[in-house]
N, C-alpha and C. Protein backbone atom coordinates (compact mmCIF):
# COMPACT_ATOMS: atom_id res chain seq x y z
N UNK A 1 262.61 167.33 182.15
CA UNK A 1 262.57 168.61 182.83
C UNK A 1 261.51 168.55 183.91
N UNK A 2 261.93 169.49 185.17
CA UNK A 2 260.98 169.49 186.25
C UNK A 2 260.40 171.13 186.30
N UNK A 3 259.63 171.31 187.20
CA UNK A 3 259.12 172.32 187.50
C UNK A 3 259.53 172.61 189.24
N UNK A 4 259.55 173.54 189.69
CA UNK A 4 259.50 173.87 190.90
C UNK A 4 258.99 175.21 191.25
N UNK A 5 257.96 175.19 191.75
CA UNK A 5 256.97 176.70 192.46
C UNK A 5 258.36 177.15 192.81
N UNK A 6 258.41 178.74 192.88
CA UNK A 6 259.30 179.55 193.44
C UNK A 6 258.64 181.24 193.64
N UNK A 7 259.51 181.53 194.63
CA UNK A 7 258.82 182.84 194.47
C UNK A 7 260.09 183.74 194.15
N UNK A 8 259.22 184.51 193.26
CA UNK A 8 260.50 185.28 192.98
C UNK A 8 261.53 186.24 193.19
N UNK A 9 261.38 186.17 194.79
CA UNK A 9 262.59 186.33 195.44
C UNK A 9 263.91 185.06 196.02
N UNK A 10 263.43 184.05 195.70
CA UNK A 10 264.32 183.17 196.27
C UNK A 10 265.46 183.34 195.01
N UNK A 11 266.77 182.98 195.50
CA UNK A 11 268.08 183.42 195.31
C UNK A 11 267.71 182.61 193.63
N UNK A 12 267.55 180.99 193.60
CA UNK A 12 267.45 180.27 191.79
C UNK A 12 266.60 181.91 190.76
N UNK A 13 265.44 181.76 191.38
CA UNK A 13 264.88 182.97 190.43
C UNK A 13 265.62 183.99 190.26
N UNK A 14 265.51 184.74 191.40
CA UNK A 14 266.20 186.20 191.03
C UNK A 14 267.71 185.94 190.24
N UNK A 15 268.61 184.84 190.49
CA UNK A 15 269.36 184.39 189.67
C UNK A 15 268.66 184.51 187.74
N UNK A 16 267.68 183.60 187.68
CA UNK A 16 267.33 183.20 186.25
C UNK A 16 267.12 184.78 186.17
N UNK A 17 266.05 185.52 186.61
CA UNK A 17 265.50 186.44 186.00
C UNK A 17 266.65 187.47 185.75
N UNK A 18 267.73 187.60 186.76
CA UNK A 18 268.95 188.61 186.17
C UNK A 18 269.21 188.10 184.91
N UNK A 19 269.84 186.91 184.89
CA UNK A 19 270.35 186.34 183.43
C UNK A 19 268.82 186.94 182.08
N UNK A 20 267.69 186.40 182.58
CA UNK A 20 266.98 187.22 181.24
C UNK A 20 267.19 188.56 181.12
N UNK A 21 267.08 189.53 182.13
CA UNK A 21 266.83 190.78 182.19
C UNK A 21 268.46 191.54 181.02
N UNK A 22 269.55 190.67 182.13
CA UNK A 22 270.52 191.03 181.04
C UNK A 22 270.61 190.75 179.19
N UNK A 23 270.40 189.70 179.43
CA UNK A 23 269.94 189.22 177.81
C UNK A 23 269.30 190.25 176.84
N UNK A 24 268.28 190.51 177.65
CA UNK A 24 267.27 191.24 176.99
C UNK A 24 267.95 192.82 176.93
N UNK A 25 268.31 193.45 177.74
CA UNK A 25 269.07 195.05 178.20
C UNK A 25 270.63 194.49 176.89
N UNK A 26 270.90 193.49 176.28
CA UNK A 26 271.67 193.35 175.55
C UNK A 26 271.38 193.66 174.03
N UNK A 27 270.21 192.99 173.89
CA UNK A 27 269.73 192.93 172.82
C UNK A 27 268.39 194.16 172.10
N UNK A 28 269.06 194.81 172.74
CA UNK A 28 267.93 196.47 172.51
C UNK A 28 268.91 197.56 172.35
N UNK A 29 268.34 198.64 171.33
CA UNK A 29 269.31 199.58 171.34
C UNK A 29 269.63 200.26 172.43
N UNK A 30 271.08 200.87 172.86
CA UNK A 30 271.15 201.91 173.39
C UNK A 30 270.18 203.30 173.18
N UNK A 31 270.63 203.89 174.48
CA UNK A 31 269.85 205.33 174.17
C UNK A 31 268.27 205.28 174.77
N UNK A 32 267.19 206.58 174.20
CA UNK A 32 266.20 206.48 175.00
C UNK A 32 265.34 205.26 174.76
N UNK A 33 265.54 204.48 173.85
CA UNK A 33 264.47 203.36 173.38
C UNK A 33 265.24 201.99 174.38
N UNK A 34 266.49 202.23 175.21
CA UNK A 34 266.74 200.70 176.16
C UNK A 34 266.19 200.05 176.68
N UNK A 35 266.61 199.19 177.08
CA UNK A 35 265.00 198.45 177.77
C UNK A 35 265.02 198.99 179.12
N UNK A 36 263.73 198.59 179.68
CA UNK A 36 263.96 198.99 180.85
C UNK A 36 263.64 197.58 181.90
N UNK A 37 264.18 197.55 182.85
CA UNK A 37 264.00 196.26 183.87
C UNK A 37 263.20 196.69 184.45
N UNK A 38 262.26 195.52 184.86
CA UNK A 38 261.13 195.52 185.77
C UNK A 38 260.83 194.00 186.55
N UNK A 39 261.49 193.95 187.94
CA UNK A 39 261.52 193.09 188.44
C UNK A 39 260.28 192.53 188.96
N UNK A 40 259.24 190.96 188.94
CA UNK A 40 258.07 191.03 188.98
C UNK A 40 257.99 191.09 190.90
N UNK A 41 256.69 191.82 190.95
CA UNK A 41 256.25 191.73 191.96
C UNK A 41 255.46 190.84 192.89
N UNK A 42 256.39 190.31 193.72
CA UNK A 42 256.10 188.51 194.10
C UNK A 42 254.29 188.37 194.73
N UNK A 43 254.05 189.22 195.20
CA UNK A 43 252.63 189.02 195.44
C UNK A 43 252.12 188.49 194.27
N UNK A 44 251.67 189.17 193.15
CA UNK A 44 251.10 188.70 191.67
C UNK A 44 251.54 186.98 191.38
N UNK A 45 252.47 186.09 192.13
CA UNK A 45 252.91 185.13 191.31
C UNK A 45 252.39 184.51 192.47
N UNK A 46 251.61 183.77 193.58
CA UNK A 46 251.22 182.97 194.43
C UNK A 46 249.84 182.44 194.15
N UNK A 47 249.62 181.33 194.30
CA UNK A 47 248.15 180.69 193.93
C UNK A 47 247.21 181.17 194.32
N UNK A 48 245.92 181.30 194.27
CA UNK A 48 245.64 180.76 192.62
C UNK A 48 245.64 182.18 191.64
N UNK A 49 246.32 183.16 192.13
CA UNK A 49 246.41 183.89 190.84
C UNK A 49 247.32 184.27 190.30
N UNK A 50 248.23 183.80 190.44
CA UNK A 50 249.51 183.20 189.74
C UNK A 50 250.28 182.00 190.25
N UNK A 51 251.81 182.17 189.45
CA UNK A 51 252.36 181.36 190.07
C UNK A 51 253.78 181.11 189.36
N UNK A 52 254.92 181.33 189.80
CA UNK A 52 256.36 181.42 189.30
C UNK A 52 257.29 180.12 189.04
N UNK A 53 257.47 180.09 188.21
CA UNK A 53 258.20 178.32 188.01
C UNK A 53 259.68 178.11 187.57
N UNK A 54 260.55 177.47 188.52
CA UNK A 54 262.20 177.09 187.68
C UNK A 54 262.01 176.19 187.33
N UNK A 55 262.48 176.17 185.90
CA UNK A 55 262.71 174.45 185.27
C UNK A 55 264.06 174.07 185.35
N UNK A 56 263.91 172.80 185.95
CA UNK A 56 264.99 172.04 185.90
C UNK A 56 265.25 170.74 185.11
N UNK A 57 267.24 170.88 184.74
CA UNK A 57 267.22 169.57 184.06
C UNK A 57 268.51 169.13 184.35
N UNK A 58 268.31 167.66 184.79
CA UNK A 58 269.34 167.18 185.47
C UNK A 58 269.96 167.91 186.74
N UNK A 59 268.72 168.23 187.83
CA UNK A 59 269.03 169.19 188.74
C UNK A 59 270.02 170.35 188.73
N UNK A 60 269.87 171.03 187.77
CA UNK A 60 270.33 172.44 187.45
C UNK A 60 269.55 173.51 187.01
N UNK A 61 269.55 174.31 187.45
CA UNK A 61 268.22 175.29 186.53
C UNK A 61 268.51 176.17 185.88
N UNK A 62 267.52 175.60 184.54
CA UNK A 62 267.74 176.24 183.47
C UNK A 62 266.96 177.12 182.94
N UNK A 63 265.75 177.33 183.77
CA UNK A 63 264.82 179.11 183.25
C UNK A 63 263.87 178.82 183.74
N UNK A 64 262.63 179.44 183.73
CA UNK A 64 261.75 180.40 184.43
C UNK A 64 260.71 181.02 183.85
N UNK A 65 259.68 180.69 184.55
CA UNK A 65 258.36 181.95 183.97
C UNK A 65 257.33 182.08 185.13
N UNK A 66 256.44 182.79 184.57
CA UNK A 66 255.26 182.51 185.22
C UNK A 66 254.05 183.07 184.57
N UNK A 67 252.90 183.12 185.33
CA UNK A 67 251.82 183.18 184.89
C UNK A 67 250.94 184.23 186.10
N UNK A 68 250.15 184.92 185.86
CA UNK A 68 249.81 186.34 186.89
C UNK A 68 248.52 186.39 186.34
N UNK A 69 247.06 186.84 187.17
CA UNK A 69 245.96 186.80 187.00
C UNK A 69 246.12 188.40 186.48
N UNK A 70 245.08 188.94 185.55
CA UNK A 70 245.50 190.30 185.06
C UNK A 70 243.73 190.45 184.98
N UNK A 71 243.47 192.04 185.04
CA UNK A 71 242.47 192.66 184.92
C UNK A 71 242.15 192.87 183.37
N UNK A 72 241.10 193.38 183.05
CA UNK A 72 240.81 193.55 181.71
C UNK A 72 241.18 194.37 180.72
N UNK A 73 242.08 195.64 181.82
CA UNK A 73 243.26 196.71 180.91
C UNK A 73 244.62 196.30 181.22
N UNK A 74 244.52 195.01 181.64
CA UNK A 74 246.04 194.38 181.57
C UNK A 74 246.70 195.06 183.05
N UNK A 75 246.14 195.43 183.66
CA UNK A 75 247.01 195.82 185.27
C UNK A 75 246.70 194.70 185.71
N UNK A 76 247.25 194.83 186.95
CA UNK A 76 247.72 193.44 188.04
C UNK A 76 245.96 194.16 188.38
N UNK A 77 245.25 193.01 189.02
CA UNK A 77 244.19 193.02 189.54
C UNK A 77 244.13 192.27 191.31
N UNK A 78 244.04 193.03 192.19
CA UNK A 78 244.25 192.55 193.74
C UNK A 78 242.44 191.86 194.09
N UNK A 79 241.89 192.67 193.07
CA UNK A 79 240.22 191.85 193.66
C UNK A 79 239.69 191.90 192.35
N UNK A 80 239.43 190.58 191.39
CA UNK A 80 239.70 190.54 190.11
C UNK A 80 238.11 190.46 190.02
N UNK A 81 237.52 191.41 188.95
CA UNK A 81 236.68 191.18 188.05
C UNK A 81 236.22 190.05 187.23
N UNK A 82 234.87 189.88 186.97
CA UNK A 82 234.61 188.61 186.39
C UNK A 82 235.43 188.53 185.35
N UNK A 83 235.99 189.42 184.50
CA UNK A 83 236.89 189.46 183.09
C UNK A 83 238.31 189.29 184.03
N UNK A 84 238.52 189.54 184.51
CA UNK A 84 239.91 189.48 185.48
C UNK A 84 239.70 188.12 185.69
N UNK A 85 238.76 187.49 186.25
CA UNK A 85 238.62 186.10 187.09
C UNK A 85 239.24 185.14 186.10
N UNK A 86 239.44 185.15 184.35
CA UNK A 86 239.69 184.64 183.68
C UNK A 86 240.66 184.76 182.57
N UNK A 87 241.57 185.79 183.19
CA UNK A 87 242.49 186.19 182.05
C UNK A 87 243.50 186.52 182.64
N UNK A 88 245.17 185.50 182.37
CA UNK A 88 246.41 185.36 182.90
C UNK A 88 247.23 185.67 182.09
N UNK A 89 248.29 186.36 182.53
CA UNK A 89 249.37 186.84 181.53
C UNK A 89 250.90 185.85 181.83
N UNK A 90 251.28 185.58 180.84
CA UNK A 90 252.49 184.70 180.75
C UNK A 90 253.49 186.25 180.88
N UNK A 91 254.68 185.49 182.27
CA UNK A 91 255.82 186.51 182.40
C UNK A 91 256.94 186.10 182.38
N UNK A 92 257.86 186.65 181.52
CA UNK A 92 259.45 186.43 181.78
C UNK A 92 259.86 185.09 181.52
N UNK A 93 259.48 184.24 180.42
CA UNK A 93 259.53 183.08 179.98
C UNK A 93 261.14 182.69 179.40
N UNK A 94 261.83 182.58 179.87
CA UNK A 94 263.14 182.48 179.62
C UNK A 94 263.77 180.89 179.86
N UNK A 95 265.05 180.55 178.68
CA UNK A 95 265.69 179.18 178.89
C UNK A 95 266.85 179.95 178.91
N UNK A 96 267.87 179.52 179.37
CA UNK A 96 269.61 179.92 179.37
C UNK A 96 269.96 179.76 178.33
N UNK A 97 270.46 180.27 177.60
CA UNK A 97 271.44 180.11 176.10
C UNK A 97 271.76 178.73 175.98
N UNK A 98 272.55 178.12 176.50
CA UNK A 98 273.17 176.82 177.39
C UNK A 98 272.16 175.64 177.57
N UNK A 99 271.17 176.12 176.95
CA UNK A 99 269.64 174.70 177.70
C UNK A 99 268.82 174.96 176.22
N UNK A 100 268.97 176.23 175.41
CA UNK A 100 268.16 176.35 174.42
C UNK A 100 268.46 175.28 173.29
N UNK A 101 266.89 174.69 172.32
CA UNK A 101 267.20 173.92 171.41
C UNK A 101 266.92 172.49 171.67
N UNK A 102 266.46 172.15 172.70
CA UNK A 102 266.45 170.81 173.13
C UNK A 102 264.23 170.98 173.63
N UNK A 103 263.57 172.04 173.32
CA UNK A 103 262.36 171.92 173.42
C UNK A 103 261.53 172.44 174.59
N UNK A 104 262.81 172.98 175.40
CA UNK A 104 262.51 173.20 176.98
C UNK A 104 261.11 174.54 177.26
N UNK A 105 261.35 175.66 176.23
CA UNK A 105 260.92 176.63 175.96
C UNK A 105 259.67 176.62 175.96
N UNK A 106 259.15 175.36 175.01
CA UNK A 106 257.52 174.78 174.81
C UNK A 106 257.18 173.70 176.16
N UNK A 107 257.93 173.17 176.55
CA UNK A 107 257.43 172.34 177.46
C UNK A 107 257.18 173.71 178.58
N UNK A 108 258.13 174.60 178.84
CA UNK A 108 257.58 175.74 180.35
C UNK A 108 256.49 176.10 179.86
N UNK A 109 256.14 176.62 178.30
CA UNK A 109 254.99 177.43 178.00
C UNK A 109 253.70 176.50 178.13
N UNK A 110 253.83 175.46 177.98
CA UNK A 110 252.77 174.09 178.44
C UNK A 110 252.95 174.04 179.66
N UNK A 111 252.85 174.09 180.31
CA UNK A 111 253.21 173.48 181.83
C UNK A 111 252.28 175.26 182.25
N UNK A 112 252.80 176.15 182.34
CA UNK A 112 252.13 177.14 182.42
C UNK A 112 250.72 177.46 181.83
N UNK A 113 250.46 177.22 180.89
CA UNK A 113 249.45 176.79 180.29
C UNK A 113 248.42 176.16 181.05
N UNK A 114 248.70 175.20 181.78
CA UNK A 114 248.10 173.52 182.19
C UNK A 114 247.57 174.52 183.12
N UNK A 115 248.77 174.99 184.53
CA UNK A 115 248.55 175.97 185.28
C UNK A 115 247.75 177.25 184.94
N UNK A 116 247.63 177.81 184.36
CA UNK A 116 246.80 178.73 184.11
C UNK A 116 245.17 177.92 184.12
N UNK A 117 245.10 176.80 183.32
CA UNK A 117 243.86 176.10 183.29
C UNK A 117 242.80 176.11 184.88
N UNK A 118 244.52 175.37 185.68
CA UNK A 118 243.97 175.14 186.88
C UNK A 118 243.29 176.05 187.79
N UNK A 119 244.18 177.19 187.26
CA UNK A 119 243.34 178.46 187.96
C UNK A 119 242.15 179.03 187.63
N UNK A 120 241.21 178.67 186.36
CA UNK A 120 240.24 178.71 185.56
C UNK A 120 240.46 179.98 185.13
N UNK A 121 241.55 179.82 184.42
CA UNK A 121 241.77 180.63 183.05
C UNK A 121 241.22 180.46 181.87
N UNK A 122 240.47 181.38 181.05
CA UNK A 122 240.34 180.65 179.47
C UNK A 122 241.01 181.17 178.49
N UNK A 123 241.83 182.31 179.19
CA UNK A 123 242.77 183.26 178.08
C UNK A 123 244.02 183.56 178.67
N UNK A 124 244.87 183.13 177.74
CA UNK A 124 246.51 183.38 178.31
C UNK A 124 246.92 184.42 177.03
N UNK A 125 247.15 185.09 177.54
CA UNK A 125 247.87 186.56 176.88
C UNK A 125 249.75 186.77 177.29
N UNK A 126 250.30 187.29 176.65
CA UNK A 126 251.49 187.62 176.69
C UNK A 126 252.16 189.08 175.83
N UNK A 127 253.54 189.54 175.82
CA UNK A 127 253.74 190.44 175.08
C UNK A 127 255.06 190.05 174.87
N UNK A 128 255.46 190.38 174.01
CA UNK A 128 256.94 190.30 173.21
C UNK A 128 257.77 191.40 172.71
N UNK A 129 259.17 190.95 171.88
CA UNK A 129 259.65 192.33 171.20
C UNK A 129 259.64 192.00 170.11
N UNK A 130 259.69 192.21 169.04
CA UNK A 130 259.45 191.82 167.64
C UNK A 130 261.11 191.26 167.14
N UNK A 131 262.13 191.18 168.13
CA UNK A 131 263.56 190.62 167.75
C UNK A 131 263.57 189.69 168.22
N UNK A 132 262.57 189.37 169.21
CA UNK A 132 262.79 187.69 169.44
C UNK A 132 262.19 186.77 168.53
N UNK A 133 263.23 186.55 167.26
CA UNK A 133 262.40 185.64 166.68
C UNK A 133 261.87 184.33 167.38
N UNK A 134 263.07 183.78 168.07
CA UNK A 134 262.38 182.10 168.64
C UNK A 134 260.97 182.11 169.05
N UNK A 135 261.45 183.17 170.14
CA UNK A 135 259.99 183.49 170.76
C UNK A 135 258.93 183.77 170.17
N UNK A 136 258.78 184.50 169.40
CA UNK A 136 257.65 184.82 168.31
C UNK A 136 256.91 183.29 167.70
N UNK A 137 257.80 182.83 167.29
CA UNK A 137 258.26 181.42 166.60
C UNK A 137 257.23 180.61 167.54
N UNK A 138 258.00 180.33 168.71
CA UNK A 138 257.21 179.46 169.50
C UNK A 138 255.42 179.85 169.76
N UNK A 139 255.39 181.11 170.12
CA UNK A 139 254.12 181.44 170.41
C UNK A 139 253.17 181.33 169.49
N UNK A 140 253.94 181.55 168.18
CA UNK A 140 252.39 181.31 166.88
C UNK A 140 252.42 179.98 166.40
N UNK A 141 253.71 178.51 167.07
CA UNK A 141 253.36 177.15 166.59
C UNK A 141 252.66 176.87 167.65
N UNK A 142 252.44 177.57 169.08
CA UNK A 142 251.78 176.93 170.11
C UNK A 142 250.34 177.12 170.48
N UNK A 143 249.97 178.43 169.34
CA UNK A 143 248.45 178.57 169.64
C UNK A 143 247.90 179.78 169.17
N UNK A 144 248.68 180.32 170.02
CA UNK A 144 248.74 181.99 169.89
C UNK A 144 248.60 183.13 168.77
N UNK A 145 247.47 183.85 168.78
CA UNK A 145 247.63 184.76 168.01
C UNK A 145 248.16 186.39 168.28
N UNK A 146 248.76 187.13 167.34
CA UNK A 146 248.65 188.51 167.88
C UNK A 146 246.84 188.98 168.14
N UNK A 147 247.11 190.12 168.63
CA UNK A 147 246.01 190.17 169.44
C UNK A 147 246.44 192.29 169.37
N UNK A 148 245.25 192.83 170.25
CA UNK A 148 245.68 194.03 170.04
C UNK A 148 246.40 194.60 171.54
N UNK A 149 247.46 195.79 171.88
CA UNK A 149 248.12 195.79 172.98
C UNK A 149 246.78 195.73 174.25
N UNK A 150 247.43 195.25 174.88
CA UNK A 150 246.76 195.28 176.16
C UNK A 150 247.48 196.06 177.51
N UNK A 151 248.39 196.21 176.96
CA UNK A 151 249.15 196.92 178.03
C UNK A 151 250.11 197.99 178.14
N UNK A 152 250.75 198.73 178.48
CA UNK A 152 251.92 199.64 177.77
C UNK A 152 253.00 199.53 178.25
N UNK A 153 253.35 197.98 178.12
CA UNK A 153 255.02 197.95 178.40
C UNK A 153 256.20 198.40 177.27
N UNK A 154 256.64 199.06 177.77
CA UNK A 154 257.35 200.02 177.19
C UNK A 154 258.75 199.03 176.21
N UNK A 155 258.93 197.67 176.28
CA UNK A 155 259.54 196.91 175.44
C UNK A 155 258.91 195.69 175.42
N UNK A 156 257.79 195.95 174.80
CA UNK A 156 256.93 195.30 173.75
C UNK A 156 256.45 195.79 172.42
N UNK A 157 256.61 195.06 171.75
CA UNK A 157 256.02 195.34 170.04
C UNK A 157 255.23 194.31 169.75
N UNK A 158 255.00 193.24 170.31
CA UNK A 158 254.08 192.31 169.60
C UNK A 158 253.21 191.70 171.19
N UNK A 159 251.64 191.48 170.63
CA UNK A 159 251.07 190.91 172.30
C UNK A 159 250.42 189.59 171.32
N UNK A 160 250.09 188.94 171.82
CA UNK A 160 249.48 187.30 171.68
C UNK A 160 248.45 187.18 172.41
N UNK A 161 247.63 186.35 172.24
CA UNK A 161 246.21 185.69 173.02
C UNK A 161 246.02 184.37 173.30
N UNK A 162 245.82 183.49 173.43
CA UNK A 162 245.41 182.68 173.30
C UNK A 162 244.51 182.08 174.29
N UNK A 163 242.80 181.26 173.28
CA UNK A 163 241.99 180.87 174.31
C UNK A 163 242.13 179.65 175.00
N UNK A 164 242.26 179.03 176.12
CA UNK A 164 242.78 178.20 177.06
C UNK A 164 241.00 177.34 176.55
């Protein structure tokens, strides 16, 4: 698998990220608890305080994440605080149905990881839904602990920490 910087307006991303967004708007109840989409805002994903990634395999792409410098109440931070200067949030970490099972999932969350380092991160945080088992799965064999919310995204039930 490769990596390729992207921003997340170029056509591969906004591609991957529809495919998660739907996934996810699938797998939530109807009614007032649906999910809601929130497309990321490409400023937040450019170096060094973030940064948006397609993975590829066998030149096809098969998912997507990134990593975003975050303030200390979990908002996007434009002129980051010394607690900001060091704390990145993992976003929209997704493999295609079609690519899942073969390890791809942990290699993006490493690779992001590495990246976050580079940016002198020492804490990578994330949030989840409590139905993704894989995901859950992956995040507590890769490091990660729950942690308390940091943020109020409105389809999340579970947040993670981990010190870089």
């Amino acid at each position: 698998m490769t990596f390729r910087e992207s921003a997340v307006t170029d056509t591969s991303a906004h591609e991957l990220l529809t495919d998660y967004f739907e996934g996810r708007a699938r797998g939530f109840p109807a009614g007032p608890y649906a999910y809601l989409r929130s497309f990321p805002r490409p400023e937040q994903f450019v170096p060094p305080d973030g940064v948006f990634l397609v993975a590829q395999l066998d030149d096809a792409d098969v998912g997507c994440g990134g990593i975003r410098r975050i303030g200390p109440d979990g908002a996007g931070s434009a002129e980051p605080t010394q607690a900001a200067s060091t704390r990145f949030e993992a976003k929209h970490i997704f493999i295609r149905p079609q690519s899942r099972g073969q390890g791809l999932g942990r290699a993006l969350l490493q690779e992001l990881e590495r990246r976050a380092r580079q940016f002198g991160a020492t804490q990578l945080v994330l949030d989840t839904n409590s139905n993704l088992d894989a995901a859950r799965g992956l995040y507590l064999t890769s490091g990660f602990e729950l942690i308390e919310p940091y943020n109020d995204n409105p389809n999340a039930t579970d947040w993670y920490g981990k010190r870089l």
